[in-house]
PDB file of N, CA and C in Angstrom:
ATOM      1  N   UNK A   1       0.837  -1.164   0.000  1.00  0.00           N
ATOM      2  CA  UNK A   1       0.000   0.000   0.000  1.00  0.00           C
ATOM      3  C   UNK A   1       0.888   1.234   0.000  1.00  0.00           C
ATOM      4  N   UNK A   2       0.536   2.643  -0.851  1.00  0.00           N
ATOM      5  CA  UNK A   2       1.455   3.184  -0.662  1.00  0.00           C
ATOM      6  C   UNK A   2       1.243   4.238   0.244  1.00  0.00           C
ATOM      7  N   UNK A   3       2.119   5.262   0.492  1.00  0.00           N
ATOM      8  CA  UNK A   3       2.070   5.989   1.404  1.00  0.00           C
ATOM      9  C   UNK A   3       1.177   7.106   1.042  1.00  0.00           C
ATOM     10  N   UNK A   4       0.016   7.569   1.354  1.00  0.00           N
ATOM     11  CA  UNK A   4      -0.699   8.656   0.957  1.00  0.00           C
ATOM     12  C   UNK A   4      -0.447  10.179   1.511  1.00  0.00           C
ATOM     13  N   UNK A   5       0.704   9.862   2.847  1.00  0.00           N
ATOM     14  CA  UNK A   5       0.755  11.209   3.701  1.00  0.00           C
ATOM     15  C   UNK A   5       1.441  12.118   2.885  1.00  0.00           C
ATOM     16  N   UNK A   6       2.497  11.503   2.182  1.00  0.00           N
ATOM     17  CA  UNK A   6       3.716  12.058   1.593  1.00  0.00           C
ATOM     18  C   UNK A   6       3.429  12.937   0.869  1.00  0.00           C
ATOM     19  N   UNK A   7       3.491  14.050   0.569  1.00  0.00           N
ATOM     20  CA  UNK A   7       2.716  15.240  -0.575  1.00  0.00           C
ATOM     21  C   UNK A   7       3.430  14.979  -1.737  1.00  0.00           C
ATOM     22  N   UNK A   8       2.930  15.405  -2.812  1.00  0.00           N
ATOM     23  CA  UNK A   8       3.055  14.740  -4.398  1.00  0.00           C
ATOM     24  C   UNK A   8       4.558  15.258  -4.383  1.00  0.00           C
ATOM     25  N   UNK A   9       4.901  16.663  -4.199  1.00  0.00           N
ATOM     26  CA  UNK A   9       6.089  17.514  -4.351  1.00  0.00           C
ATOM     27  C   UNK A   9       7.442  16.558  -3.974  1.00  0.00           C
ATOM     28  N   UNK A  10       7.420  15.530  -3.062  1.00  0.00           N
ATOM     29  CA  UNK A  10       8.457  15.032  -2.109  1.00  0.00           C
ATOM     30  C   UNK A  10       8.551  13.523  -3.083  1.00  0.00           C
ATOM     31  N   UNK A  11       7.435  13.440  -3.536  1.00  0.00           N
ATOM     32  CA  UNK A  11       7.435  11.727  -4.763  1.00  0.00           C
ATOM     33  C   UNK A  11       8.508  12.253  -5.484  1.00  0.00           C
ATOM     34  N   UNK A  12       9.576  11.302  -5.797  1.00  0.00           N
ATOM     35  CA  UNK A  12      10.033  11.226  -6.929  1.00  0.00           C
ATOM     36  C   UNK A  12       9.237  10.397  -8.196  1.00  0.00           C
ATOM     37  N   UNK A  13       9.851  11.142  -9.512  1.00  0.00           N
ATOM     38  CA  UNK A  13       8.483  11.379 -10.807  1.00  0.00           C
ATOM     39  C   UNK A  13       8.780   9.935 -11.128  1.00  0.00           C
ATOM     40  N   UNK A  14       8.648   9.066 -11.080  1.00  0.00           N
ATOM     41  CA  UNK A  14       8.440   7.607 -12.242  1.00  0.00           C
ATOM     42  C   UNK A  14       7.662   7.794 -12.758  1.00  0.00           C
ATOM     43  N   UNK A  15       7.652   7.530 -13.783  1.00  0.00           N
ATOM     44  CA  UNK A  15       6.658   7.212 -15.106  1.00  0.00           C
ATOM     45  C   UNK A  15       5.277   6.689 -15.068  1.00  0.00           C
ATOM     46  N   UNK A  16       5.665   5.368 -14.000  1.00  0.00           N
ATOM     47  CA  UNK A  16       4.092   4.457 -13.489  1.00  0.00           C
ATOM     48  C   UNK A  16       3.630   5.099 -12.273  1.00  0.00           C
ATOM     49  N   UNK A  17       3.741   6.193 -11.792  1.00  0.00           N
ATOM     50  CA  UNK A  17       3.738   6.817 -10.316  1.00  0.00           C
ATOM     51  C   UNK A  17       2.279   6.957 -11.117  1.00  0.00           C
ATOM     52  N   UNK A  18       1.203   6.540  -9.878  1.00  0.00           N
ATOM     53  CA  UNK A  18      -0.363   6.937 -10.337  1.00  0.00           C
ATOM     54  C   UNK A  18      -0.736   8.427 -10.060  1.00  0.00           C
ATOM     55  N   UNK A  19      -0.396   9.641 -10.213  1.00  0.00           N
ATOM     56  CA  UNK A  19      -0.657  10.908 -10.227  1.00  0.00           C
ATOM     57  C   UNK A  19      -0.761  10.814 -12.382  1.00  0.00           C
ATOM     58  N   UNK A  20       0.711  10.478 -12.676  1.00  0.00           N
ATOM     59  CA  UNK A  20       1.330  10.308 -13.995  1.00  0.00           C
ATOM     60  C   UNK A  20      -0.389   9.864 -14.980  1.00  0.00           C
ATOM     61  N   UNK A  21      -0.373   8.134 -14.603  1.00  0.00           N
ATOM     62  CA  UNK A  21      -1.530   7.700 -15.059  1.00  0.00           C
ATOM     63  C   UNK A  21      -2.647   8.481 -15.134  1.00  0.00           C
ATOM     64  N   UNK A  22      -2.900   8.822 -14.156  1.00  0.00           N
ATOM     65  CA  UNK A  22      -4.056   9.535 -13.884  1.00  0.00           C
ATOM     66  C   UNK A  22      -4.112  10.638 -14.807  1.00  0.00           C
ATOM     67  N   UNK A  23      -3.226  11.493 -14.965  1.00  0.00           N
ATOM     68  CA  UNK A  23      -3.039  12.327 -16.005  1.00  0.00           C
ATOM     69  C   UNK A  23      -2.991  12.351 -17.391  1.00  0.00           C
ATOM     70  N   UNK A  24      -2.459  10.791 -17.626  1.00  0.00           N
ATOM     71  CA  UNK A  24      -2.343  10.189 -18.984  1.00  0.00           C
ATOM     72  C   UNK A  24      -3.786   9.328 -19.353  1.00  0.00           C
ATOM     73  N   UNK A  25      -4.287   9.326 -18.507  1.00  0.00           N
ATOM     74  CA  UNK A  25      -5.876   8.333 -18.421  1.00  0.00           C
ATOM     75  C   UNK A  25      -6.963   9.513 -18.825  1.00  0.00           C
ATOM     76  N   UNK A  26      -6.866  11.014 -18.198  1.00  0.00           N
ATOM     77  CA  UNK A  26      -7.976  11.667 -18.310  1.00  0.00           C
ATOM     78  C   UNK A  26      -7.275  12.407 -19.657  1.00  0.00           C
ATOM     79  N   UNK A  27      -5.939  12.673 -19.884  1.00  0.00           N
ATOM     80  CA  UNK A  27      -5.682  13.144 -21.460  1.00  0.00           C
ATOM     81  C   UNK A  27      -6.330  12.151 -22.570  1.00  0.00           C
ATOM     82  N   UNK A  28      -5.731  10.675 -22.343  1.00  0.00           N
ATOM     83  CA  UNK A  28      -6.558  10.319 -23.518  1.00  0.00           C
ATOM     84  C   UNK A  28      -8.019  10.144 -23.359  1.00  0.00           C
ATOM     85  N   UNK A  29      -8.826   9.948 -22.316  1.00  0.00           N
ATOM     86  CA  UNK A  29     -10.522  10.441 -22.091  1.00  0.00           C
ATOM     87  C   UNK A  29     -10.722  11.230 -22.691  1.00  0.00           C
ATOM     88  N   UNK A  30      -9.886  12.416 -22.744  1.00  0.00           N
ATOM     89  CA  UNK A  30     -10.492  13.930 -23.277  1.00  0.00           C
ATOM     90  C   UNK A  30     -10.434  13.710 -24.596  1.00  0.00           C
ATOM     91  N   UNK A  31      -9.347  13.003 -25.558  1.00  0.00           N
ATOM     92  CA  UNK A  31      -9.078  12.854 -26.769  1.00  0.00           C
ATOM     93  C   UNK A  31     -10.002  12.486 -27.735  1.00  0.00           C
ATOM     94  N   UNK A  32     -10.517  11.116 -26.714  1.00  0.00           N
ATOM     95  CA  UNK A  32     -11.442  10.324 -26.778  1.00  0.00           C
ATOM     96  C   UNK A  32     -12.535  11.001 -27.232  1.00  0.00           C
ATOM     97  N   UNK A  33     -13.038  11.516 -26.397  1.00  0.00           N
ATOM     98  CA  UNK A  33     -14.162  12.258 -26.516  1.00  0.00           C
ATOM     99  C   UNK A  33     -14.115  13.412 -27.587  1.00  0.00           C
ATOM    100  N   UNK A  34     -13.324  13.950 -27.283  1.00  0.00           N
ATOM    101  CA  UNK A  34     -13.466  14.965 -28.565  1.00  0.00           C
ATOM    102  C   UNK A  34     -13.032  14.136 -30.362  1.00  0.00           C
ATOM    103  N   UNK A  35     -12.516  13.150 -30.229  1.00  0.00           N
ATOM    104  CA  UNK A  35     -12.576  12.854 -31.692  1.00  0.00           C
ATOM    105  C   UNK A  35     -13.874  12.172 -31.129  1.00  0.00           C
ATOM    106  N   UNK A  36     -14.843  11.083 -31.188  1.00  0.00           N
ATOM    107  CA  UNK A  36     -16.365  10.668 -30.867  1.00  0.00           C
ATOM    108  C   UNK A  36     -16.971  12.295 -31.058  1.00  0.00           C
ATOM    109  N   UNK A  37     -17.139  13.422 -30.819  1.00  0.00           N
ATOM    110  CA  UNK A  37     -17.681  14.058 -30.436  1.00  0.00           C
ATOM    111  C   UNK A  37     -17.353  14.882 -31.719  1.00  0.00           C
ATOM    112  N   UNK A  38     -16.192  14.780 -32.818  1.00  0.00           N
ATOM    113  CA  UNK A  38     -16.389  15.549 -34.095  1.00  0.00           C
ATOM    114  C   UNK A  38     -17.016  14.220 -35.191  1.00  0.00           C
ATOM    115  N   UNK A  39     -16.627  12.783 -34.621  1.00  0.00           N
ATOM    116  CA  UNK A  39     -16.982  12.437 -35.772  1.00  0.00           C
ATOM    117  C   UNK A  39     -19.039  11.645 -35.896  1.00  0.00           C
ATOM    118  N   UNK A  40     -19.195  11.329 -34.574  1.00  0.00           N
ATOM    119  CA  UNK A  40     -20.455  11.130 -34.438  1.00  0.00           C
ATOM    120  C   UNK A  40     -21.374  11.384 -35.213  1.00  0.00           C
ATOM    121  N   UNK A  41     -21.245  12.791 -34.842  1.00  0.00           N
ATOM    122  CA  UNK A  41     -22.423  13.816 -35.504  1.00  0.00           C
ATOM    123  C   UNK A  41     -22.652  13.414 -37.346  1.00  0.00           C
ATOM    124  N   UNK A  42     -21.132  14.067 -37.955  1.00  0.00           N
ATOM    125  CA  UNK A  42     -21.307  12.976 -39.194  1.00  0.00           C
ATOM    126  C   UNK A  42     -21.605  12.138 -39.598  1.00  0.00           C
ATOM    127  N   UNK A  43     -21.616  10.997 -39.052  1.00  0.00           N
ATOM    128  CA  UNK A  43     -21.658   9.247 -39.081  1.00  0.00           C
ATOM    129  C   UNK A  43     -22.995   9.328 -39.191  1.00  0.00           C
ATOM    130  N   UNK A  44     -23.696  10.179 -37.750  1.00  0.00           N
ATOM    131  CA  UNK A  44     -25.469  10.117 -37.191  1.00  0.00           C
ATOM    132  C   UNK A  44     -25.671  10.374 -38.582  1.00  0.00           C
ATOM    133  N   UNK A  45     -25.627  11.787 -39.256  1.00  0.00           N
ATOM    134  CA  UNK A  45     -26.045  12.521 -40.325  1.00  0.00           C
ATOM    135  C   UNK A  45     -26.314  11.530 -41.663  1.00  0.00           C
ATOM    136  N   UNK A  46     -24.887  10.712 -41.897  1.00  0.00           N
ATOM    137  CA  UNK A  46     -24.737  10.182 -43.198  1.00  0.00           C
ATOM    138  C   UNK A  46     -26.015   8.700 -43.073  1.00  0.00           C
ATOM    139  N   UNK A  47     -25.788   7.954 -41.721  1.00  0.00           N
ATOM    140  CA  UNK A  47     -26.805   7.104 -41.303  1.00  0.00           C
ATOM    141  C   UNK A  47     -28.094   7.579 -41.447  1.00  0.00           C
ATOM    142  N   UNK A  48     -29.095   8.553 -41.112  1.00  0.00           N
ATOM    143  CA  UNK A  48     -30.019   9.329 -41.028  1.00  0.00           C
ATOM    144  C   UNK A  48     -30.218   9.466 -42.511  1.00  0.00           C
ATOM    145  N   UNK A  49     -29.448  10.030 -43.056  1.00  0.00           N
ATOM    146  CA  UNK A  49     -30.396   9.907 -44.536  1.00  0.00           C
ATOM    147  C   UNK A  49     -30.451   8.927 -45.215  1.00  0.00           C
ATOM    148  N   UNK A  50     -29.528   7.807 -44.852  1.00  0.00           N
ATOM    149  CA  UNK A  50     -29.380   6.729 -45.364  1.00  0.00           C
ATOM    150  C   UNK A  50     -30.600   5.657 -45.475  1.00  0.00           C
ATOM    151  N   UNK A  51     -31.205   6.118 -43.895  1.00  0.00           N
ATOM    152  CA  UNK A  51     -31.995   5.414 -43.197  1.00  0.00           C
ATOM    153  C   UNK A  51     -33.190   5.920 -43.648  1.00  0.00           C
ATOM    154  N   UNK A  52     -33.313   7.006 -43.800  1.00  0.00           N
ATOM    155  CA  UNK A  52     -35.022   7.917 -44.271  1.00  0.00           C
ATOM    156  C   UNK A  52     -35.185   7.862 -45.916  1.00  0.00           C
ATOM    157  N   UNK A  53     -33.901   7.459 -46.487  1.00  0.00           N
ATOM    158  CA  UNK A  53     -34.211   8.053 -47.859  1.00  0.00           C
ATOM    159  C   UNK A  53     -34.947   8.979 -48.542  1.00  0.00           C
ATOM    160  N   UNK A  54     -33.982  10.202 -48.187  1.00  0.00           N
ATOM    161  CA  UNK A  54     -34.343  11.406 -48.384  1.00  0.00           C
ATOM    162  C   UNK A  54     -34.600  12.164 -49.835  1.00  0.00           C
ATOM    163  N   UNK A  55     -35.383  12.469 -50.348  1.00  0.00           N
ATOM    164  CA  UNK A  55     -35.437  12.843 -51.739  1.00  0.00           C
ATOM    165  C   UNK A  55     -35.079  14.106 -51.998  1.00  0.00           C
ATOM    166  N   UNK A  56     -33.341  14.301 -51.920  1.00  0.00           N
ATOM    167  CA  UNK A  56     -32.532  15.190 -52.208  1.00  0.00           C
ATOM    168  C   UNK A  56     -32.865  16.124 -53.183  1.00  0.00           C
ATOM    169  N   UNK A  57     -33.176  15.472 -54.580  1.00  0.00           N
ATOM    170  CA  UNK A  57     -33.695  16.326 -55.788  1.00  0.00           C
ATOM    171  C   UNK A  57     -35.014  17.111 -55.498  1.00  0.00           C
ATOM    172  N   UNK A  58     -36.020  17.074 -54.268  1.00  0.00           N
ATOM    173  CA  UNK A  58     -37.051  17.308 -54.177  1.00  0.00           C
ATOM    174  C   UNK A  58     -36.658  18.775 -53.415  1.00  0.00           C
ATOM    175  N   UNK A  59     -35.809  18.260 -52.029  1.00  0.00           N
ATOM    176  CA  UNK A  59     -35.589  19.241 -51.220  1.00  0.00           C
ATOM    177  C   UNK A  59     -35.431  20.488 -52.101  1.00  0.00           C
ATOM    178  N   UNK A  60     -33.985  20.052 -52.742  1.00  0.00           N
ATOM    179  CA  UNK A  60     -33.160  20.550 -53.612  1.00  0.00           C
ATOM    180  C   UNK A  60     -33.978  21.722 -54.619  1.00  0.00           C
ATOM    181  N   UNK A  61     -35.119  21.199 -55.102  1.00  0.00           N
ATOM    182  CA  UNK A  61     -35.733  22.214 -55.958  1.00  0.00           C
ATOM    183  C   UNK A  61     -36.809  23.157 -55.291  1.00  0.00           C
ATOM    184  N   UNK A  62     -36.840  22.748 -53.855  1.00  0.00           N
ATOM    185  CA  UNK A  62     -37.912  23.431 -52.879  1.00  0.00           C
ATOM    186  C   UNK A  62     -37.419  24.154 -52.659  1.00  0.00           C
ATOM    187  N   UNK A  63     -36.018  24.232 -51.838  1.00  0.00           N
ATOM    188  CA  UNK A  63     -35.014  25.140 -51.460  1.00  0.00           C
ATOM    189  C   UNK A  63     -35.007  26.498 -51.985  1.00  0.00           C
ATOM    190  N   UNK A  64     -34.764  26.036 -53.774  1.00  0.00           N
ATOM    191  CA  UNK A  64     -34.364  26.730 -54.467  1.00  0.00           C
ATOM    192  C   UNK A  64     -35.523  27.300 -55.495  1.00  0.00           C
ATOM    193  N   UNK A  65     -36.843  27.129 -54.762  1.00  0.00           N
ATOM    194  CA  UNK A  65     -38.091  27.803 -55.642  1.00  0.00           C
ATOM    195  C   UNK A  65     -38.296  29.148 -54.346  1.00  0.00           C
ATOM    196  N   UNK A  66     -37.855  28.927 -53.350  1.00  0.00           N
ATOM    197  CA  UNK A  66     -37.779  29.673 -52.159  1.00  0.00           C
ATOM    198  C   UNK A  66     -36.680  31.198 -52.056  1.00  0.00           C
ATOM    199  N   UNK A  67     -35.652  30.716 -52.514  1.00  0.00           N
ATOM    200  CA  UNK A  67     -35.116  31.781 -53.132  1.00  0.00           C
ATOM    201  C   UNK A  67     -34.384  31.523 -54.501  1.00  0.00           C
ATOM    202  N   UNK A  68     -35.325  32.430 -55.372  1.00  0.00           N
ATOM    203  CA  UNK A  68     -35.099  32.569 -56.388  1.00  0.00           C
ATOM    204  C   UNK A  68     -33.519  33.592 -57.036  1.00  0.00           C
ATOM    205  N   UNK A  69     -33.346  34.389 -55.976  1.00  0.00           N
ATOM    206  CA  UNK A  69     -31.449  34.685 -56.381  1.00  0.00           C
ATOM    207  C   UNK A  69     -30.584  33.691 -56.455  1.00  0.00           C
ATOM    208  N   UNK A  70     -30.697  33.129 -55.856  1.00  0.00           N
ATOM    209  CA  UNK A  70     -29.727  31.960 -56.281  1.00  0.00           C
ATOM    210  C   UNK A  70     -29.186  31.493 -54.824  1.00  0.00           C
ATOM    211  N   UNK A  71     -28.579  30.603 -54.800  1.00  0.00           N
ATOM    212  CA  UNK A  71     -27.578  30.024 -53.345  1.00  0.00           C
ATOM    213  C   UNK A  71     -26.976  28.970 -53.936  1.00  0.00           C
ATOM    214  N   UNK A  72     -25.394  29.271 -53.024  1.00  0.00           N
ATOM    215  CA  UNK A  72     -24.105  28.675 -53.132  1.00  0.00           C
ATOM    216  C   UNK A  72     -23.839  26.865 -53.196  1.00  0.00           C
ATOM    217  N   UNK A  73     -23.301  26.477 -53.507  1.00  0.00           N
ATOM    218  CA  UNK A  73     -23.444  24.788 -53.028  1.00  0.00           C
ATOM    219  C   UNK A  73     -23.056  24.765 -51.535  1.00  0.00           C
ATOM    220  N   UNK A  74     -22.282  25.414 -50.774  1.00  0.00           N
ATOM    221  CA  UNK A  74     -22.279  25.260 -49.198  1.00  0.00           C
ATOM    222  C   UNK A  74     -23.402  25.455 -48.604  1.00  0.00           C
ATOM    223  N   UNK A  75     -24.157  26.652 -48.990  1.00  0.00           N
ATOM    224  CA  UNK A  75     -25.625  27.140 -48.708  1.00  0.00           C
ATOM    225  C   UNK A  75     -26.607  26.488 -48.566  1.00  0.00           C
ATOM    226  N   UNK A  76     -26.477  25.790 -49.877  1.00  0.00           N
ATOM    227  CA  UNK A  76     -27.626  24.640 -49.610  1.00  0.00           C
ATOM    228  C   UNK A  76     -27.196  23.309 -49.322  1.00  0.00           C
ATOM    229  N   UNK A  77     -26.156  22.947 -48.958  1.00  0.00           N
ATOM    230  CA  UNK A  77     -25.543  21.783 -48.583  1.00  0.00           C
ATOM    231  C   UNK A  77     -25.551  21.888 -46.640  1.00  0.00           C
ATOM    232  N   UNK A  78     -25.631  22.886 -46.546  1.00  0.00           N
ATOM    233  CA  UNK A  78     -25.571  23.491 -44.594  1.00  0.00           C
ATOM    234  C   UNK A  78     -27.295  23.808 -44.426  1.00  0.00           C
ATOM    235  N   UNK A  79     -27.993  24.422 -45.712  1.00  0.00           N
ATOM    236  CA  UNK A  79     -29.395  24.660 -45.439  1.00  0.00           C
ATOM    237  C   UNK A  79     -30.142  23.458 -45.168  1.00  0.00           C
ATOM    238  N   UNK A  80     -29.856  22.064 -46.174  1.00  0.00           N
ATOM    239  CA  UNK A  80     -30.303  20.547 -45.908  1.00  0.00           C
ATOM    240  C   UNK A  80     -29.892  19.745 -45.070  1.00  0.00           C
ATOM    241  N   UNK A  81     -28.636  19.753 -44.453  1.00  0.00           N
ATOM    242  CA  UNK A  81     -27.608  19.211 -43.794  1.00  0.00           C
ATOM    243  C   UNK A  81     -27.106  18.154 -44.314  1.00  0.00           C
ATOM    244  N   UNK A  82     -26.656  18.609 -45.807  1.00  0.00           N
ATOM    245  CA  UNK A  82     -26.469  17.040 -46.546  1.00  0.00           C
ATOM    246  C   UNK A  82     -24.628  17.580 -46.742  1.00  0.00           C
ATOM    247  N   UNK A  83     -24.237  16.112 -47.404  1.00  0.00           N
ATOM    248  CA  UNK A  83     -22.681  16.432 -47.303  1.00  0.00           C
ATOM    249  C   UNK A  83     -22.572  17.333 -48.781  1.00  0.00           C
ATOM    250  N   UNK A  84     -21.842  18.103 -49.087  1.00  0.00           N
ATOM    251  CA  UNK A  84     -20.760  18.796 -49.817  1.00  0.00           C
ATOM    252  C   UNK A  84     -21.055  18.014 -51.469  1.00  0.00           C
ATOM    253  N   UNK A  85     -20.546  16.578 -51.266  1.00  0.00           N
ATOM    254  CA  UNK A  85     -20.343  16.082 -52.218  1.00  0.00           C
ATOM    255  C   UNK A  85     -21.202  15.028 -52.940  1.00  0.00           C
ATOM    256  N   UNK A  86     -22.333  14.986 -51.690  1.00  0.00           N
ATOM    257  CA  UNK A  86     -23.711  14.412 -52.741  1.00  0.00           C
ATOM    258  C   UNK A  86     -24.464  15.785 -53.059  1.00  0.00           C
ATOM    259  N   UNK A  87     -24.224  16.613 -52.382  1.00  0.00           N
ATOM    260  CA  UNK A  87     -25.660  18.011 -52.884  1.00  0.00           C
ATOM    261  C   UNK A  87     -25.096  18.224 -54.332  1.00  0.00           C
ATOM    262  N   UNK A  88     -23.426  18.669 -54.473  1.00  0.00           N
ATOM    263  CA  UNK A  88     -22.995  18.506 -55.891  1.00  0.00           C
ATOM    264  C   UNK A  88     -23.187  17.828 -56.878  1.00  0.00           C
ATOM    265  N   UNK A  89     -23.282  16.673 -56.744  1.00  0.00           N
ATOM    266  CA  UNK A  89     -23.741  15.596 -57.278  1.00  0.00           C
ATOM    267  C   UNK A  89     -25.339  15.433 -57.317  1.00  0.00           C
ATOM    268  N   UNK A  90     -26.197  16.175 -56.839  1.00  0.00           N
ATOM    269  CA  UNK A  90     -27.761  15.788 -57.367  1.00  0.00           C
ATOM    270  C   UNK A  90     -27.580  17.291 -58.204  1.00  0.00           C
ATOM    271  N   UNK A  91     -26.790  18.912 -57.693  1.00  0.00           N
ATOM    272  CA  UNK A  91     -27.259  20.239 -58.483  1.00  0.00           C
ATOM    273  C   UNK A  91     -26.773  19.559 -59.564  1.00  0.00           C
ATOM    274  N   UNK A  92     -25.341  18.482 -60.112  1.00  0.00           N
ATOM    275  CA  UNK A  92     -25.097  18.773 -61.553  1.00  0.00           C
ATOM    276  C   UNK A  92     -26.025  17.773 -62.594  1.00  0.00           C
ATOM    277  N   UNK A  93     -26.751  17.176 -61.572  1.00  0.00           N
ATOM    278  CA  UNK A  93     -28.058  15.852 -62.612  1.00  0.00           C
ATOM    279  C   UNK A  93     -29.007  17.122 -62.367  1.00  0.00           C
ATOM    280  N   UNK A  94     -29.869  17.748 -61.659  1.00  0.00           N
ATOM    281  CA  UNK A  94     -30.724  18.754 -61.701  1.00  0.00           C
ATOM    282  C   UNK A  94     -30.393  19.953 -63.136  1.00  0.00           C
ATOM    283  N   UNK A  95     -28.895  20.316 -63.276  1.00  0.00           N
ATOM    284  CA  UNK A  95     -28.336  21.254 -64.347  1.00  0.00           C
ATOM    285  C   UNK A  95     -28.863  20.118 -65.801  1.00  0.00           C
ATOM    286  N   UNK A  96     -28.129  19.221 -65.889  1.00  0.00           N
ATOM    287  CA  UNK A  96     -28.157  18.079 -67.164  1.00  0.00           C
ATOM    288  C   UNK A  96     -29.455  18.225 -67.317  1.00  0.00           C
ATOM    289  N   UNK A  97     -30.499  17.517 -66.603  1.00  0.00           N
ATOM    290  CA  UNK A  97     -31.915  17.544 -66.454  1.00  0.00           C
ATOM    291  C   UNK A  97     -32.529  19.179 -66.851  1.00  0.00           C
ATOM    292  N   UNK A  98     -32.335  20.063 -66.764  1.00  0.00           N
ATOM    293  CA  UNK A  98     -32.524  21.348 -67.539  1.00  0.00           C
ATOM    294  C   UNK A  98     -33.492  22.146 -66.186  1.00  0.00           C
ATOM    295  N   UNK A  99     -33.419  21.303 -64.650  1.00  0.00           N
ATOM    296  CA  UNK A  99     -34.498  21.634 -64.260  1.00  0.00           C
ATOM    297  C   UNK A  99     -33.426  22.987 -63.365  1.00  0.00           C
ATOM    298  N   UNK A 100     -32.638  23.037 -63.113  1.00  0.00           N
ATOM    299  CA  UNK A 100     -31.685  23.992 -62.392  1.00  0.00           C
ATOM    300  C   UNK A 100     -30.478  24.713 -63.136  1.00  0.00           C
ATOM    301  N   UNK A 101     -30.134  25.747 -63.375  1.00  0.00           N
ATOM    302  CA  UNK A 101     -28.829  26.505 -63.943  1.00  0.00           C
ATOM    303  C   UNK A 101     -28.215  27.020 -62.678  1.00  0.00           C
ATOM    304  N   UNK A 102     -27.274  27.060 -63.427  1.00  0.00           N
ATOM    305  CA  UNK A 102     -25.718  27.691 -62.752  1.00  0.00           C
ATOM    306  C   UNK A 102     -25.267  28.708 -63.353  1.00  0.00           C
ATOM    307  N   UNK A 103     -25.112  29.720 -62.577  1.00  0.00           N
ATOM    308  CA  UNK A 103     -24.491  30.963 -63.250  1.00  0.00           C
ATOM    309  C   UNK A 103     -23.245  31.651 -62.248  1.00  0.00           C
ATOM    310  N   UNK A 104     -22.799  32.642 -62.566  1.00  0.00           N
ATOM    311  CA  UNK A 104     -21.439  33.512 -62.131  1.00  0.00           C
ATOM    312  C   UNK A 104     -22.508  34.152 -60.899  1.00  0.00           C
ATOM    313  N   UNK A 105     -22.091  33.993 -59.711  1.00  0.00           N
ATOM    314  CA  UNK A 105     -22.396  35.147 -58.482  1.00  0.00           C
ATOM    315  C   UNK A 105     -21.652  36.511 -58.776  1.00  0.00           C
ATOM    316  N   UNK A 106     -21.732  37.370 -58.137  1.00  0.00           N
ATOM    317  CA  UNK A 106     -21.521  38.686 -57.727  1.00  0.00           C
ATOM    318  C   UNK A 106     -19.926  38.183 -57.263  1.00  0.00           C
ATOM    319  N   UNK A 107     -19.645  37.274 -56.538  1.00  0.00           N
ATOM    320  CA  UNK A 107     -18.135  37.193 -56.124  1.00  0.00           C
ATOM    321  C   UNK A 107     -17.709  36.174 -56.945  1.00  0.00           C
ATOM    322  N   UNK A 108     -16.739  35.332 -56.492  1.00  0.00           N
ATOM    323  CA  UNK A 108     -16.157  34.054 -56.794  1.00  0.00           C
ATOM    324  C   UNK A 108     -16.772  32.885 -57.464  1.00  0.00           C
ATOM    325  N   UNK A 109     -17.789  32.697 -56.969  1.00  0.00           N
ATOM    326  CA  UNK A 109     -18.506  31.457 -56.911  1.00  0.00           C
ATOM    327  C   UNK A 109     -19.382  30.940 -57.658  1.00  0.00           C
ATOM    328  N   UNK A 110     -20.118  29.805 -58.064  1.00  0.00           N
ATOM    329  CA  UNK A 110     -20.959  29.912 -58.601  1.00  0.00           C
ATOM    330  C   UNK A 110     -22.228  29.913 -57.893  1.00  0.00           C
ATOM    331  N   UNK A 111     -23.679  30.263 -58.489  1.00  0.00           N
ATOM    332  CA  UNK A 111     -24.837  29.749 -57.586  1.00  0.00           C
ATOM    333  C   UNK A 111     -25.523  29.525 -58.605  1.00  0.00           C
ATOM    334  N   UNK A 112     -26.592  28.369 -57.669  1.00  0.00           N
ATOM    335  CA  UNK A 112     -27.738  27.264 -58.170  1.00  0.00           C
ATOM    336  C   UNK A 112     -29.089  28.212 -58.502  1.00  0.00           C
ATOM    337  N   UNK A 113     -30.226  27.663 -58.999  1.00  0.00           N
ATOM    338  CA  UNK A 113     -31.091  28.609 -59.202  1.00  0.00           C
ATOM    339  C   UNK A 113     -31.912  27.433 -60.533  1.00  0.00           C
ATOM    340  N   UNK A 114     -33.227  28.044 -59.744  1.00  0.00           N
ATOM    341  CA  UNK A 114     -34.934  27.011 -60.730  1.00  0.00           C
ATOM    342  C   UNK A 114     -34.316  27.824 -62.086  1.00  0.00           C
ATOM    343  N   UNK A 115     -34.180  26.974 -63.073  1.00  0.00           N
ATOM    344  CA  UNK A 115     -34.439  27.748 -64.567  1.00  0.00           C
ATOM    345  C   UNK A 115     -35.477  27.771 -64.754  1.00  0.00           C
ATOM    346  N   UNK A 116     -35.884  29.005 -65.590  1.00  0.00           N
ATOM    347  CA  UNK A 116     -37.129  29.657 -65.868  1.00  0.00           C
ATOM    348  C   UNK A 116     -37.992  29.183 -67.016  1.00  0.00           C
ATOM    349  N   UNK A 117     -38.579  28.552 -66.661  1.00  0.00           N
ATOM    350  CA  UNK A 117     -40.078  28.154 -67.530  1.00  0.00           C
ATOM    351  C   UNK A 117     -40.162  29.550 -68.969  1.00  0.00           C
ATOM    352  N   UNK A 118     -39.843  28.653 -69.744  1.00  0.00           N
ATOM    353  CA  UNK A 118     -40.287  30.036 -71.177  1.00  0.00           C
ATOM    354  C   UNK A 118     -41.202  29.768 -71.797  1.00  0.00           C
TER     355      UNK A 118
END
């Protein structure tokens, strides 16, 4: 049993000294948790639509009958909570399909937008 009177200051440091552990036990806890805690949420997300089968192209043209200026692919990829690289992947079958255009924004970027019934 070891001596508990002794104050930590007077221990000499070994490596296996349980203050050490203890420190190395709640660092990787914390690690732990924070990677679980960035990647979860994703996993939940990608499962969740997986699971509902969500009719992306539907959202997708609701979204975007809603505002008619246009919005970004992040915009509406953060407005649905869908990933990056399927929302891209349904705006450029929506573009082919003739039911959505793409044009030059005001800055950098491009934005999505209902093509207009003539």
């Amino acid at each position: 049993m070891k001596d508990v009177s002794t104050p930590i200051q007077n221990r000499p440091m070994i490596p296996d000294q349980e203050p050490i552990t203890q420190v190395l036990l709640y660092m990787g806890t914390g690690l732990l948790g924070g990677v679980i805690g960035y990647t979860f949420p994703r996993i939940a997300r990608v499962m969740r639509n997986r699971i509902t089968r969500r009719d992306l192209d539907k959202e997708i043209i609701e979204l975007l009958s809603k505002n008619p200026k246009g919005m970004s692919l992040s915009l509406i990829s953060k407005t649905l909570n869908t990933p990056k690289s399927s929302t891209w992947k349904r705006l450029k079958k929506l573009v082919e399909e003739g039911l959505v255009e793409e044009f030059e924004g005001p800055g950098k970027g491009k934005l999505y937008r209902l093509k207009k019934r003539e």
